[in-house]
Protein backbone atom coordinates (compact mmCIF):
# COMPACT_ATOMS: atom_id res chain seq x y z
CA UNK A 1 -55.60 -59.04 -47.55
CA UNK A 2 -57.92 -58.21 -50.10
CA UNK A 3 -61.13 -57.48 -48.09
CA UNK A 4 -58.87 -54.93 -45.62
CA UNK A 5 -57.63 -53.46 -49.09
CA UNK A 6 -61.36 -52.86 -49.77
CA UNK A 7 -62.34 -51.81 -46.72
CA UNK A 8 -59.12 -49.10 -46.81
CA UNK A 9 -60.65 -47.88 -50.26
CA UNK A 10 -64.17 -47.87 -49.30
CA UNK A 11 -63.02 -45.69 -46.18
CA UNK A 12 -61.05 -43.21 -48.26
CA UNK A 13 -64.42 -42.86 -50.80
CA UNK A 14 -66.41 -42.14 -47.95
CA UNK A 15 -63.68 -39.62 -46.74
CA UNK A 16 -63.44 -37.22 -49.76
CA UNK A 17 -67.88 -37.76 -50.29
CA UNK A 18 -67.94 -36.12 -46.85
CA UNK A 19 -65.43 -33.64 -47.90
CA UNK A 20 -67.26 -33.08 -50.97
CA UNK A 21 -70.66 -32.50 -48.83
CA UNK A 22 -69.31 -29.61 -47.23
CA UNK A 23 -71.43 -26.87 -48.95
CA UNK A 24 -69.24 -23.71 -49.54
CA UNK A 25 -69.56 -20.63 -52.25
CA UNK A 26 -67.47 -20.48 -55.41
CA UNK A 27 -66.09 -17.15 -53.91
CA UNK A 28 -65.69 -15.06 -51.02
CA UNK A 29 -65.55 -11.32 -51.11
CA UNK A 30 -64.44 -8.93 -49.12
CA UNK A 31 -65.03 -5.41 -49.44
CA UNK A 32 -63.74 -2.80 -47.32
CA UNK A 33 -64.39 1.18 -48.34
CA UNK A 34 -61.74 3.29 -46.03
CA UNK A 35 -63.35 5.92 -43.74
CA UNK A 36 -67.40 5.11 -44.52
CA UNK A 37 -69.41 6.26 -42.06
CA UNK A 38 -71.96 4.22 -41.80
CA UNK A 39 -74.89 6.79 -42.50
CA UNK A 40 -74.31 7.60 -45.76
CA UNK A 41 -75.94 4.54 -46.90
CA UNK A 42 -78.89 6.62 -46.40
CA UNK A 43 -77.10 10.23 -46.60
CA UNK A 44 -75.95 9.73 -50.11
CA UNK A 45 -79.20 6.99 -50.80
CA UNK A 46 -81.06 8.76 -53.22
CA UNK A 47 -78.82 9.60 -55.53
CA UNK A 48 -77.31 5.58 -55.47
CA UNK A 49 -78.03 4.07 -58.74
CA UNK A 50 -79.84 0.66 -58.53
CA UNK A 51 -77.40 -1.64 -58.82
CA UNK A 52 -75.00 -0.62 -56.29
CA UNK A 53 -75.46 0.22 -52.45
CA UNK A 54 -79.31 0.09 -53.40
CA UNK A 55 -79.38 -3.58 -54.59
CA UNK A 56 -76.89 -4.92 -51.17
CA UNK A 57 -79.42 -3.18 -48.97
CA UNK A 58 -82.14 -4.64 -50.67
CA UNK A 59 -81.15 -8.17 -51.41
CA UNK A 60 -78.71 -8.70 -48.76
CA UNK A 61 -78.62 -8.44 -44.70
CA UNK A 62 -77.70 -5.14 -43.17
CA UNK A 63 -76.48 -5.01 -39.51
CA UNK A 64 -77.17 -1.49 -39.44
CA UNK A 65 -75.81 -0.72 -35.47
CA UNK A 66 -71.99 -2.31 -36.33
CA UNK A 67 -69.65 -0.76 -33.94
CA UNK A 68 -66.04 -1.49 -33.83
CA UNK A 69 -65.43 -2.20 -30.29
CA UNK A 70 -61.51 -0.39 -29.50
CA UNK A 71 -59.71 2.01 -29.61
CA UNK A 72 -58.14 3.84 -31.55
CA UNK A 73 -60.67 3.64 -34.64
CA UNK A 74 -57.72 4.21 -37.56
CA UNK A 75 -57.09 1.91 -41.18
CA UNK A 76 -54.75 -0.62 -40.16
CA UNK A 77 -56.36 -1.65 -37.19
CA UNK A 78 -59.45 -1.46 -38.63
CA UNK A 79 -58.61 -3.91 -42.14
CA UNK A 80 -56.61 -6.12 -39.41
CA UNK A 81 -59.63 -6.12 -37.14
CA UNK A 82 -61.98 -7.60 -39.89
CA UNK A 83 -60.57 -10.02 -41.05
CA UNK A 84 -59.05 -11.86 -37.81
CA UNK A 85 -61.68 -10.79 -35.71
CA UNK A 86 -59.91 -9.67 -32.70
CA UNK A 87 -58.30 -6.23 -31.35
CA UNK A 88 -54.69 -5.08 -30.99
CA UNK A 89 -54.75 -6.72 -27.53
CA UNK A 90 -54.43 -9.48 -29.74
CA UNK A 91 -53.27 -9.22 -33.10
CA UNK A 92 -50.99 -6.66 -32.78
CA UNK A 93 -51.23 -4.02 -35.11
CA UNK A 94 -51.52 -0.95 -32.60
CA UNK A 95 -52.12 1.79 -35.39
CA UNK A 96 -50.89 2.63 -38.53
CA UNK A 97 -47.25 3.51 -37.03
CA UNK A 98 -46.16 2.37 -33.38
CA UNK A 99 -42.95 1.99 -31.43
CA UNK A 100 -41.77 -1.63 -29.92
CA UNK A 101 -38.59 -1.04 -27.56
CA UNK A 102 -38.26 2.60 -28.46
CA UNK A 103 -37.97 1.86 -32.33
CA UNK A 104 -41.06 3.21 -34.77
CA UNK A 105 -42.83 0.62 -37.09
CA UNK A 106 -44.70 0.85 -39.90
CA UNK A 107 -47.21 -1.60 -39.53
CA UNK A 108 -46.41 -3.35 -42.90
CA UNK A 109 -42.82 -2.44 -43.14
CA UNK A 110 -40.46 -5.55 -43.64
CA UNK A 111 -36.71 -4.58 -44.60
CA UNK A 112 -36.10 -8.38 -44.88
CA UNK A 113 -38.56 -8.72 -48.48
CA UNK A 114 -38.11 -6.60 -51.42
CA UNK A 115 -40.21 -4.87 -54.20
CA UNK A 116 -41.35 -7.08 -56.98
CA UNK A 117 -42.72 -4.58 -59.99
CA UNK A 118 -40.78 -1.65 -58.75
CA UNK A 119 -37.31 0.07 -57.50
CA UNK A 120 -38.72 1.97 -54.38
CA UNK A 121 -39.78 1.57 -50.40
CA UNK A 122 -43.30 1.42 -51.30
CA UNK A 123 -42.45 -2.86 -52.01
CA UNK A 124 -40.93 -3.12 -48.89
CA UNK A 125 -43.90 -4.82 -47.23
CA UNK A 126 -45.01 -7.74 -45.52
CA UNK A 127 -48.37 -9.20 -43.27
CA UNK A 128 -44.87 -10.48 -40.77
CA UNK A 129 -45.86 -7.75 -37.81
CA UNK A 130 -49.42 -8.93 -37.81
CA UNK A 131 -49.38 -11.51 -34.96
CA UNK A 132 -53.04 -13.45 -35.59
CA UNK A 133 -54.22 -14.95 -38.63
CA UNK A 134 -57.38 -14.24 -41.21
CA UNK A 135 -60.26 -15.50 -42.50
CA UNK A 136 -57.96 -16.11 -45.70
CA UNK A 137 -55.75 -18.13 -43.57
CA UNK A 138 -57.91 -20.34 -42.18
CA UNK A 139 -59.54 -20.80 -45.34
CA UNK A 140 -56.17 -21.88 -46.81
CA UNK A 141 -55.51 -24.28 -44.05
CA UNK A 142 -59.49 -25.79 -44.23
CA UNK A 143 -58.75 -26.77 -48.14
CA UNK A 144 -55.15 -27.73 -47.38
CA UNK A 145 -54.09 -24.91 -49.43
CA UNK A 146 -55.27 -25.25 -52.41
CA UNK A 147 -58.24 -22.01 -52.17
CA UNK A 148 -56.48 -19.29 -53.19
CA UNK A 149 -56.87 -16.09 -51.69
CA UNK A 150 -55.88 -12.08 -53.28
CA UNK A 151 -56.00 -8.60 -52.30
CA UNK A 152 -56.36 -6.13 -53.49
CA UNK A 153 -55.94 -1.89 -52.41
CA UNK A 154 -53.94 1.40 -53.26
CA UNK A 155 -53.05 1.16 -49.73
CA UNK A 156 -50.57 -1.74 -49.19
CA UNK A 157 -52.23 -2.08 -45.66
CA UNK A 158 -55.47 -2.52 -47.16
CA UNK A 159 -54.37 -5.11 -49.45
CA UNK A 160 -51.41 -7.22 -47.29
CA UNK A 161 -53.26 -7.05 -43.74
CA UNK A 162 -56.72 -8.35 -44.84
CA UNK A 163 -55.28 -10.89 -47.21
CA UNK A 164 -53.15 -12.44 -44.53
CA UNK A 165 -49.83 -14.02 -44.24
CA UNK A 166 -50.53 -17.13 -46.27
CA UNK A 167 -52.21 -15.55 -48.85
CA UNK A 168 -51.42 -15.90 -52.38
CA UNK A 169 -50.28 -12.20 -53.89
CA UNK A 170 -51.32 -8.98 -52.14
CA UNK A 171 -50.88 -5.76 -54.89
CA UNK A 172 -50.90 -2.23 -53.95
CA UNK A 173 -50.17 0.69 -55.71
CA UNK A 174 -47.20 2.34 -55.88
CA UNK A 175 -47.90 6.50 -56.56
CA UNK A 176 -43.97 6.46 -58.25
CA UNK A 177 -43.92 3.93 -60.17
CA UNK A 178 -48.11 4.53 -61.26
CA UNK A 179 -49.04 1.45 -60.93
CA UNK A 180 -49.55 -1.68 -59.23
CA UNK A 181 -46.83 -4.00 -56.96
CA UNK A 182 -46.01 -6.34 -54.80
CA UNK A 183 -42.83 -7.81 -53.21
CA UNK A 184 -40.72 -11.16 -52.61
CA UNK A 185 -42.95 -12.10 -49.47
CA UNK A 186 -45.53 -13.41 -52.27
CA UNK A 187 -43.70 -14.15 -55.38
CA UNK A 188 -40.21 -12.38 -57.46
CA UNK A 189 -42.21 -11.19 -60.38
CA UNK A 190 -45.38 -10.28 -61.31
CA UNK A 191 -47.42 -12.10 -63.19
CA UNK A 192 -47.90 -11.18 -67.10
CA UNK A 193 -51.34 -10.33 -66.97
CA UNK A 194 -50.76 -7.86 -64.34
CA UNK A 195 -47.61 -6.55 -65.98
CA UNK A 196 -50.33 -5.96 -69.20
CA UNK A 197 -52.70 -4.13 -66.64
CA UNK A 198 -50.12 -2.25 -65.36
CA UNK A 199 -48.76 -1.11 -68.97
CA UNK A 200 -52.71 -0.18 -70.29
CA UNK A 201 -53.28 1.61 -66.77
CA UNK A 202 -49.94 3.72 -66.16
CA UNK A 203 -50.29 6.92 -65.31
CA UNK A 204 -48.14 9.82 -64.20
CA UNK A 205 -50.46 11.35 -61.66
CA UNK A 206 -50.85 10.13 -58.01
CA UNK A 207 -54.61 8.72 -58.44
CA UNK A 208 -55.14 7.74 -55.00
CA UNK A 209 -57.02 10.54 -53.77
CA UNK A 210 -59.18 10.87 -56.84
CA UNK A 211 -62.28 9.07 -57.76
CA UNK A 212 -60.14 7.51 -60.46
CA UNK A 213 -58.74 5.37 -58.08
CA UNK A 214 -61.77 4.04 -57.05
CA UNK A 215 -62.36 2.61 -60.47
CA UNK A 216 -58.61 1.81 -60.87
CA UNK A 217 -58.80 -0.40 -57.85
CA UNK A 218 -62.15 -1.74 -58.99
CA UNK A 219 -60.53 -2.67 -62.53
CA UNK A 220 -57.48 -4.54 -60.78
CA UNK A 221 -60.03 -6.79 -58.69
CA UNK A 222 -62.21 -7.63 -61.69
CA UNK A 223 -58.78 -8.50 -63.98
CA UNK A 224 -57.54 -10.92 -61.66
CA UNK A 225 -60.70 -12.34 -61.28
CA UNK A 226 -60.74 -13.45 -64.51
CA UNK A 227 -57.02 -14.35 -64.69
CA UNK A 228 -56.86 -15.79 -61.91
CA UNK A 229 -60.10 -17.79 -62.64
CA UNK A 230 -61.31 -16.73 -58.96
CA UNK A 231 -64.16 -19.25 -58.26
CA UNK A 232 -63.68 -21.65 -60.99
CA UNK A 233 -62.36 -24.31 -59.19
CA UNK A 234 -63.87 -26.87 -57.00
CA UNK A 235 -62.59 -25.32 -53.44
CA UNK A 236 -63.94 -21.79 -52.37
CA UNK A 237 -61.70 -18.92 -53.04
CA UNK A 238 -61.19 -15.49 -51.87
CA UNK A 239 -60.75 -11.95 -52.88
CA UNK A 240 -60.39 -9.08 -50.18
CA UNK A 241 -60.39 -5.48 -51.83
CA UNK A 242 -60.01 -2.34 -50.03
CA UNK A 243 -61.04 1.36 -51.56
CA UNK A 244 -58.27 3.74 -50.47
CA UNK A 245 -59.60 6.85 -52.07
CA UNK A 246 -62.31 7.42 -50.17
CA UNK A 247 -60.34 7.69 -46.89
CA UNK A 248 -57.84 9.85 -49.26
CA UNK A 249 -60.49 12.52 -50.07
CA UNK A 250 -62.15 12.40 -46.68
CA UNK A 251 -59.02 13.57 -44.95
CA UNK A 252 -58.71 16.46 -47.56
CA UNK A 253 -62.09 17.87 -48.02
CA UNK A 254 -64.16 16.24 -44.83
CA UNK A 255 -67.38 14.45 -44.67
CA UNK A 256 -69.70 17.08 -46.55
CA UNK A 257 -67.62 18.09 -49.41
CA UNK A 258 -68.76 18.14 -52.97
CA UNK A 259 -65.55 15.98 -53.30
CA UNK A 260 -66.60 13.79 -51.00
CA UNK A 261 -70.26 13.17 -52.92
CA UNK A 262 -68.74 12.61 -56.18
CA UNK A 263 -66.62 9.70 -54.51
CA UNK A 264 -69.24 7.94 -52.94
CA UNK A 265 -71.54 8.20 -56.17
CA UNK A 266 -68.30 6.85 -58.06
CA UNK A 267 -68.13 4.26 -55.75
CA UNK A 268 -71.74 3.10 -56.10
CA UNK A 269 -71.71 3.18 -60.13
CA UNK A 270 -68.34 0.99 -59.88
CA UNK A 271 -69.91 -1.46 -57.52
CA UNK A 272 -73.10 -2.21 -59.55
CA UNK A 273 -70.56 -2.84 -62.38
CA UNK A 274 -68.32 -4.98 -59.84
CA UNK A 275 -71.66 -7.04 -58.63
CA UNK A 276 -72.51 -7.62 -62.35
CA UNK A 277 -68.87 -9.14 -63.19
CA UNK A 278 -69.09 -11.21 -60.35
CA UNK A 279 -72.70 -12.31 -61.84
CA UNK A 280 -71.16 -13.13 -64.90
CA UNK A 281 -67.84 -14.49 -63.69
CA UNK A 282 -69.24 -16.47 -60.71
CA UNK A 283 -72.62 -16.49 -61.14
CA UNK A 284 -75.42 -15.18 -59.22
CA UNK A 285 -75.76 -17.02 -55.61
CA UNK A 286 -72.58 -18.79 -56.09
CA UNK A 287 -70.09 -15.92 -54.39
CA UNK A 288 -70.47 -14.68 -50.85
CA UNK A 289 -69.89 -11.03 -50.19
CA UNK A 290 -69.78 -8.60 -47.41
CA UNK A 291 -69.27 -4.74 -47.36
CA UNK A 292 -67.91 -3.07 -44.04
CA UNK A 293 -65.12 -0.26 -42.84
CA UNK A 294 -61.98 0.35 -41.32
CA UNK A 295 -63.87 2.91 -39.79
CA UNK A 296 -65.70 6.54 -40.12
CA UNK A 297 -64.85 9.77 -39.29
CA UNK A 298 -66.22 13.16 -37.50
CA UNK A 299 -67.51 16.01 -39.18
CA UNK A 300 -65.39 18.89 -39.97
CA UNK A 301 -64.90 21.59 -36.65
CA UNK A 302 -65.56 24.49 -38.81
CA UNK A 303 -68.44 22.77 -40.40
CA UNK A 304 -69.54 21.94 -36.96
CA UNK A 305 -69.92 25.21 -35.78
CA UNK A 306 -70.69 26.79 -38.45
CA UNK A 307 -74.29 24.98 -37.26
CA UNK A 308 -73.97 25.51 -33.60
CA UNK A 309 -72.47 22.22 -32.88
CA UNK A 310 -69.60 21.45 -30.37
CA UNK A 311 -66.40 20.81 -32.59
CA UNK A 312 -62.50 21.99 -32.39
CA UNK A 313 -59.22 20.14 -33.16
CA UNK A 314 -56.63 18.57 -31.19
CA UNK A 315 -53.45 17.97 -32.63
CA UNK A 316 -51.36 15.74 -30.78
CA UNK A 317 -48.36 15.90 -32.34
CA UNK A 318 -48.47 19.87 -30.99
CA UNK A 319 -49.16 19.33 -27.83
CA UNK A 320 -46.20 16.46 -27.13
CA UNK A 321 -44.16 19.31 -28.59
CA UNK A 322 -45.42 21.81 -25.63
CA UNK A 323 -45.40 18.98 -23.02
CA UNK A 324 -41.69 18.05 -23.81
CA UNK A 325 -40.64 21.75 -23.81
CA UNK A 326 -42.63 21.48 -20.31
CA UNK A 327 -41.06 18.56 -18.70
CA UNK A 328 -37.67 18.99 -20.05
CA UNK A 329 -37.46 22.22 -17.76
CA UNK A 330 -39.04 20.93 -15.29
CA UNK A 331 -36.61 17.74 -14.41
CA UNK A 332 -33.61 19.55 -15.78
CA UNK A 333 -32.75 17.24 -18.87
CA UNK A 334 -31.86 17.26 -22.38
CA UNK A 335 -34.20 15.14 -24.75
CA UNK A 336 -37.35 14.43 -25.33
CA UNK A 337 -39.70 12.14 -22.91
CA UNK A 338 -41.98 11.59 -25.36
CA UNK A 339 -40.72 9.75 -27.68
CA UNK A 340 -43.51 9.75 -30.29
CA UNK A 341 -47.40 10.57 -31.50
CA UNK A 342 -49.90 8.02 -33.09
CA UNK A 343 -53.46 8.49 -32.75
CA UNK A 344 -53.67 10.54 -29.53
CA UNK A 345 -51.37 8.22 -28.26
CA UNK A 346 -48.27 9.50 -26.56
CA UNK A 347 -45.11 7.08 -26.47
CA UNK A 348 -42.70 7.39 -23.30
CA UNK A 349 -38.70 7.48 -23.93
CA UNK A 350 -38.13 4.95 -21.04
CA UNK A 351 -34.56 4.78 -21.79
CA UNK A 352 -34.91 8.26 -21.12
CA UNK A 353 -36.56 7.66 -18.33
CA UNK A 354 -34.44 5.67 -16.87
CA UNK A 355 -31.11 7.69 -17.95
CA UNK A 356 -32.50 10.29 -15.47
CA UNK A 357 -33.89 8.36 -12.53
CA UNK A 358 -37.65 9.37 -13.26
CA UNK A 359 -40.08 7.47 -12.16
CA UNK A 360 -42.86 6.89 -15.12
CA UNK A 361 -46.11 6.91 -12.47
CA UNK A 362 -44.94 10.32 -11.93
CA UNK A 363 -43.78 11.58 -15.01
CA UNK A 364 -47.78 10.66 -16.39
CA UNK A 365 -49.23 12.48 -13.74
CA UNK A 366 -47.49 15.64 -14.03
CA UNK A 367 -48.41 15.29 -17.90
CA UNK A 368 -52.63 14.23 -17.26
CA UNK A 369 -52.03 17.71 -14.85
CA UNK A 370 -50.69 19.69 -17.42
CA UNK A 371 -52.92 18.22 -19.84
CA UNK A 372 -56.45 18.31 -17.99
CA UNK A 373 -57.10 21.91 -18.05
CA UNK A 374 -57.66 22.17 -21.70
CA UNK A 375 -61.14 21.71 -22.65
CA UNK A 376 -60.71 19.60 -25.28
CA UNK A 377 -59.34 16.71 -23.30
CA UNK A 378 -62.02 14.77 -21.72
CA UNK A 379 -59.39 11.76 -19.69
CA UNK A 380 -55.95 11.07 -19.88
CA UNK A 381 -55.77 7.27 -20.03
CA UNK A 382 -52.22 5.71 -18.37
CA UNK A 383 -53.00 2.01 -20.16
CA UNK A 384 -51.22 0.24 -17.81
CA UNK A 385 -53.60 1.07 -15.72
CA UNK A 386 -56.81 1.89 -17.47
CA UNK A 387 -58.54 -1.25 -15.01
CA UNK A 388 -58.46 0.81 -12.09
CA UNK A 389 -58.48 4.33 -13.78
CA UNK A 390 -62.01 5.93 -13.16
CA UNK A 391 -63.59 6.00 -16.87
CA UNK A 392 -67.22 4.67 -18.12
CA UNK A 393 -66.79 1.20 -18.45
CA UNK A 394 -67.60 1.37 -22.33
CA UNK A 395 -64.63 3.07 -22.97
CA UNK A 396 -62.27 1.25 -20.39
CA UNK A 397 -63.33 -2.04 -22.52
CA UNK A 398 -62.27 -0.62 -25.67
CA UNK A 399 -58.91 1.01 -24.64
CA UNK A 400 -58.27 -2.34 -22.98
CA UNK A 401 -59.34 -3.96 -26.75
CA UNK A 402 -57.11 -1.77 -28.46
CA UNK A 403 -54.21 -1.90 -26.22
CA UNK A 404 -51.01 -4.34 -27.28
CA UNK A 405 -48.61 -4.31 -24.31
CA UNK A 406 -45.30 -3.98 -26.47
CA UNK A 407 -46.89 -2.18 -28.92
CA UNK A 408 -49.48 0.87 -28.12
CA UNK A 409 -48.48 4.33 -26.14
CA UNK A 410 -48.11 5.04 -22.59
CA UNK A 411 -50.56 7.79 -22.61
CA UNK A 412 -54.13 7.60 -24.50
CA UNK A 413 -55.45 11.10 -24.69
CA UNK A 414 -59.33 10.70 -25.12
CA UNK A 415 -61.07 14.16 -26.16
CA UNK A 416 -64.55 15.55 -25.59
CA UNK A 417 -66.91 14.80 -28.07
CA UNK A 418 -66.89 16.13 -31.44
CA UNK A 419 -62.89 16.72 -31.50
CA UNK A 420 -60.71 15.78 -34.84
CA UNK A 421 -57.30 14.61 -34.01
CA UNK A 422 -56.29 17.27 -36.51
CA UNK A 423 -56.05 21.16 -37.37
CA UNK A 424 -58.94 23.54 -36.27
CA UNK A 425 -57.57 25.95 -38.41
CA UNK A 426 -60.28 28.96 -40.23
CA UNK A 427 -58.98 27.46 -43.26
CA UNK A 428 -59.24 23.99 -42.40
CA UNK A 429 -62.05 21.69 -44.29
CA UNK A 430 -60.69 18.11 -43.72
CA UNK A 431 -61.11 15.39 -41.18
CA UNK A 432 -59.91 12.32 -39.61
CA UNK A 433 -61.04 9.90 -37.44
CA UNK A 434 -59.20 7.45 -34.55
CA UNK A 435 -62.10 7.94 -31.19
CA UNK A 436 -64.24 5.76 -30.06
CA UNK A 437 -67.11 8.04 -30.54
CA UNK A 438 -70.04 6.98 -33.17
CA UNK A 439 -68.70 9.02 -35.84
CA UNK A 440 -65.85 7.21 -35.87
CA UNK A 441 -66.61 3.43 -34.39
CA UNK A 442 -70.28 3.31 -36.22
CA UNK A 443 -69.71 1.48 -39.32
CA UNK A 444 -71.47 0.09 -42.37
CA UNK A 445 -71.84 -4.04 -42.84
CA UNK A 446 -73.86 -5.68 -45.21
CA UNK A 447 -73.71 -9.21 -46.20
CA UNK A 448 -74.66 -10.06 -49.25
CA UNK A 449 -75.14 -13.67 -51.93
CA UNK A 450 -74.65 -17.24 -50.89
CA UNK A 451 -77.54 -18.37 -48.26
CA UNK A 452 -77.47 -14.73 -46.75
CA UNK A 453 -81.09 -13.55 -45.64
CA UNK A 454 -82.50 -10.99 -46.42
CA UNK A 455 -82.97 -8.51 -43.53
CA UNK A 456 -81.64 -5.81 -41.26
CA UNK A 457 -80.91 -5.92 -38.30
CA UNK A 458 -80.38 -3.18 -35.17
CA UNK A 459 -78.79 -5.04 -33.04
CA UNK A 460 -75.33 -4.08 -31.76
CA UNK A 461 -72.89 -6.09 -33.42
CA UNK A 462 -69.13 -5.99 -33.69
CA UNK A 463 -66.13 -5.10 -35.83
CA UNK A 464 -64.69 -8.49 -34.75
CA UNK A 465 -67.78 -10.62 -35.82
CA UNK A 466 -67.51 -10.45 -39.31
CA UNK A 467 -64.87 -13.13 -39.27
CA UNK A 468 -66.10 -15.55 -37.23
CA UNK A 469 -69.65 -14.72 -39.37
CA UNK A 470 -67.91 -15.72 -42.61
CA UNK A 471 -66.00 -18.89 -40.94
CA UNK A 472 -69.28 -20.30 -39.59
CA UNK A 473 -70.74 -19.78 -42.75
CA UNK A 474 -67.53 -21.97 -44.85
CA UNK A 475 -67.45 -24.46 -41.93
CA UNK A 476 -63.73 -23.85 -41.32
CA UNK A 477 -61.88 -22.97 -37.89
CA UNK A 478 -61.91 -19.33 -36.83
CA UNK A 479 -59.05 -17.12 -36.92
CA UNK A 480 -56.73 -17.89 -34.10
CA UNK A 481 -57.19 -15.10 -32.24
CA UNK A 482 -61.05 -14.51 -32.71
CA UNK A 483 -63.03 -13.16 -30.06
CA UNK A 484 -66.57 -12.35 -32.05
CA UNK A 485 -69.59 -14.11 -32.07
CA UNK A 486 -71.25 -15.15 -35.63
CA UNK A 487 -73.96 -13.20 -36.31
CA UNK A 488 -76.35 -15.98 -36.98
CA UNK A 489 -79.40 -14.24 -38.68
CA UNK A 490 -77.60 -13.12 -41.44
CA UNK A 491 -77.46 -16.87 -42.98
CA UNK A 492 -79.59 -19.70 -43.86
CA UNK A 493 -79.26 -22.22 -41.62
């Protein structure tokens, strides 16, 4: 009895050694800036202090030809993307906003939580319509739950989607109350450090598109490292931040505005400070870090040709309104057949449909005729059907990528080259982003600390391989929807 208690010990011991041999960082950090293209590591290089963009490129591995492999290129998808490393095909978030059954969705909206730190919608939030899990989840269920895993945005996309749904806290700000919240998903109160952030960092003006909120969001991620004690226990932890502002200030004053420098120099100065609090915090070659995007964004039609350059704008949401006018008189009926806009994506009323005994093959031909003529409009895509649809096979992959079957449009509009989803207004001097175009799909990823190389690479790499990069790295399971490939020269091994 005594010798099988001894060998039952002596088995256990060499159990949690093994455990204990599995070599992982203190930390993991993930840092996302919303709407980087990925040339202004080099656009905006010479002004970069030392510390900041400068010292990742130098010291860490850049994958310099990253290209996010669906479509549509837009923030949700793009934070959800990262982190589970798969497409909507698979993890469901089909944009920012998207219809199920004929009902719109937010993609974080849950009316079955409610706001922790505040009165308003804004806490209303939840990772529940995100159908995959994260790099924090599998993380969580490698350690049995005991890493711990934050994050942090302005955005509560940016902060709930990449954090995932087992995830510690998630905080996002909340431009009403001017500051920073959560909601009962994660916890019923905030905790007391963050209430005495929140109280030293009120303010009555919406931040988000400023470069304030850069350094606000900065701030948060450095407090909770500390009160959290991020890294200071004996499993690895993890931290995913997200920088709204940038996306904020894009979509206002485009890719070349002066606003648009003073962000990115902002940026830079508050992520040399960030890098040396993680020094201090974590120590140097003890945290693992990598810096990507959600995605980029085209240059501004009037700015475009202004130089001679093909540019113009294509709003969506106007030409559904035409189309519908269109159609309406066409099959003598009263309503709308398109039920809703998102990313150049048109959404069918099939109860509608139905109501009046139209067939839907038809009703998307007559609108690909109607729509066809205009020179912006390069295909109309019917995604049911994009595998037989007569496209380049580049972009029939990535519609197929970034098409859930409950979840995206009918109708993918994809426009000629150069085309904002937006205004092409005289007056007009933002941007946005959402094609699959290298303006929009190129974007930045460095990785940076624990047994990371240092290198660049120009091979084409992936959106979707960051997580399974990370997760190869930690030795845990990839996400359960993954589809990357780890990007194996990036780390010791």
């Amino acid at each position: 009895m005594k010798n099988k208690l001894f060998l039952l010990l002596a088995a256990c011991c060499i159990a949690l050694n093994l455990q204990a041999q599995v070599e992982r960082p203190k930390l993991v950090v993930g840092l996302v800036v919303d709407q980087m293209r990925w040339d202004y590591l080099y656009f905006y290089n010479d002004e970069f202090c030392e510390g900041g963009f400068k010292r990742l490129l130098a010291e860490g591995y850049s994958c310099e030809n990253t290209m996010i492999n669906y479509v549509p290129t837009v923030t949700a998808i793009g934070h959800t993307s990262i982190y589970t490393g798969t497409t909507p095909a698979l993890h469901g978030i089909a944009g920012n906003n998207f219809y199920q059954d004929g009902k719109s969705f937010y993609c974080c909206g849950d009316e079955t939580v409610k706001p922790v730190g505040s009165k308003g919608k804004a806490g209303l939030m939840s990772p529940r319509n995100m159908l995959a899990t994260t790099i924090g989840d599998q993380l969580r269920l490698a350690t049995n739950f005991s890493s711990r895993v934050f994050g942090v945005a302005l955005k509560d996309r940016a902060a709930i989607l990449p954090a995932g749904h087992s995830a510690n806290a998630a905080y996002w700000y909340d431009k009403e109350a001017g500051h920073f919240i959560t909601s009962t998903y994660y916890m019923n109160q905030l905790p007391q450090w963050l209430n005495q952030f929140n109280q030293q960092n009120k303010t009555t003006e919406d931040i988000r598109a400023t470069d304030q909120g850069v350094t606000l969001t900065f701030k948060l991620a450095e407090a909770l490292i500390q009160n959290e004690q991020l890294g200071q226990q004996p499993q690895t932890d993890m931290l995913c931040v997200s920088i709204s502002s940038t996306d904020m200030i894009g979509h206002a004053t485009g890719t070349r505005g002066k606003e648009n420098r003073s962000v990115y120099l902002q940026l830079d100065r508050d992520l040399a400070h960030f890098l040396q609090v993680l020094d201090q915090q974590v120590g140097p070659g003890n945290y693992l870090l990598f810096l990507s995007a959600d995605h980029g964004a085209v240059h501004n039609p009037n700015y475009l040709k202004q130089h001679h350059l093909p540019g113009a704008g294509f709003p969506a949401w106007e030409a559904a309104k035409e189309l519908n006018k269109t159609l309406a008189k066409k099959y003598q009926i009263k309503g709308n057949i398109i039920l809703g806009t998102g990313s150049n994506s048109l959404y069918l009323d099939h109860k509608l449909l139905d109501k009046n005994n139209l067939q839907r093959q038809q009703v998307i031909s007559d609108i690909r005729n109607l729509l066809m003529p205009d020179p912006r409009v390069a295909y109309v895509v019917d995604r049911q059907n994009v595998a037989t649809q007569s496209i380049p096979q580049l972009l029939r992959e990535r519609i197929i990528n970034g098409t859930h079957p409950k979840r995206s449009g009918d109708i993918l509009i994809i426009t000629t080259p150069g085309v904002v989803p937006g205004s092409d207004k005289p007056d007009y001097i933002g941007t946005s982003h959402g094609a699959w175009n290298p303006y929009d799909a190129h974007i930045p990823l460095i990785f940076y600390g624990w047994h990371i190389q240092h290198g660049a690479t120009a091979a084409t790499n992936h959106i979707v391989d960051i997580a399974p990069t990370i997760c190869a790295m930690l030795h845990i399971q990839q996400p359960n929807a993954c589809i990357g490939q780890a990007i194996t020269t990036a780390f010791e091994q």
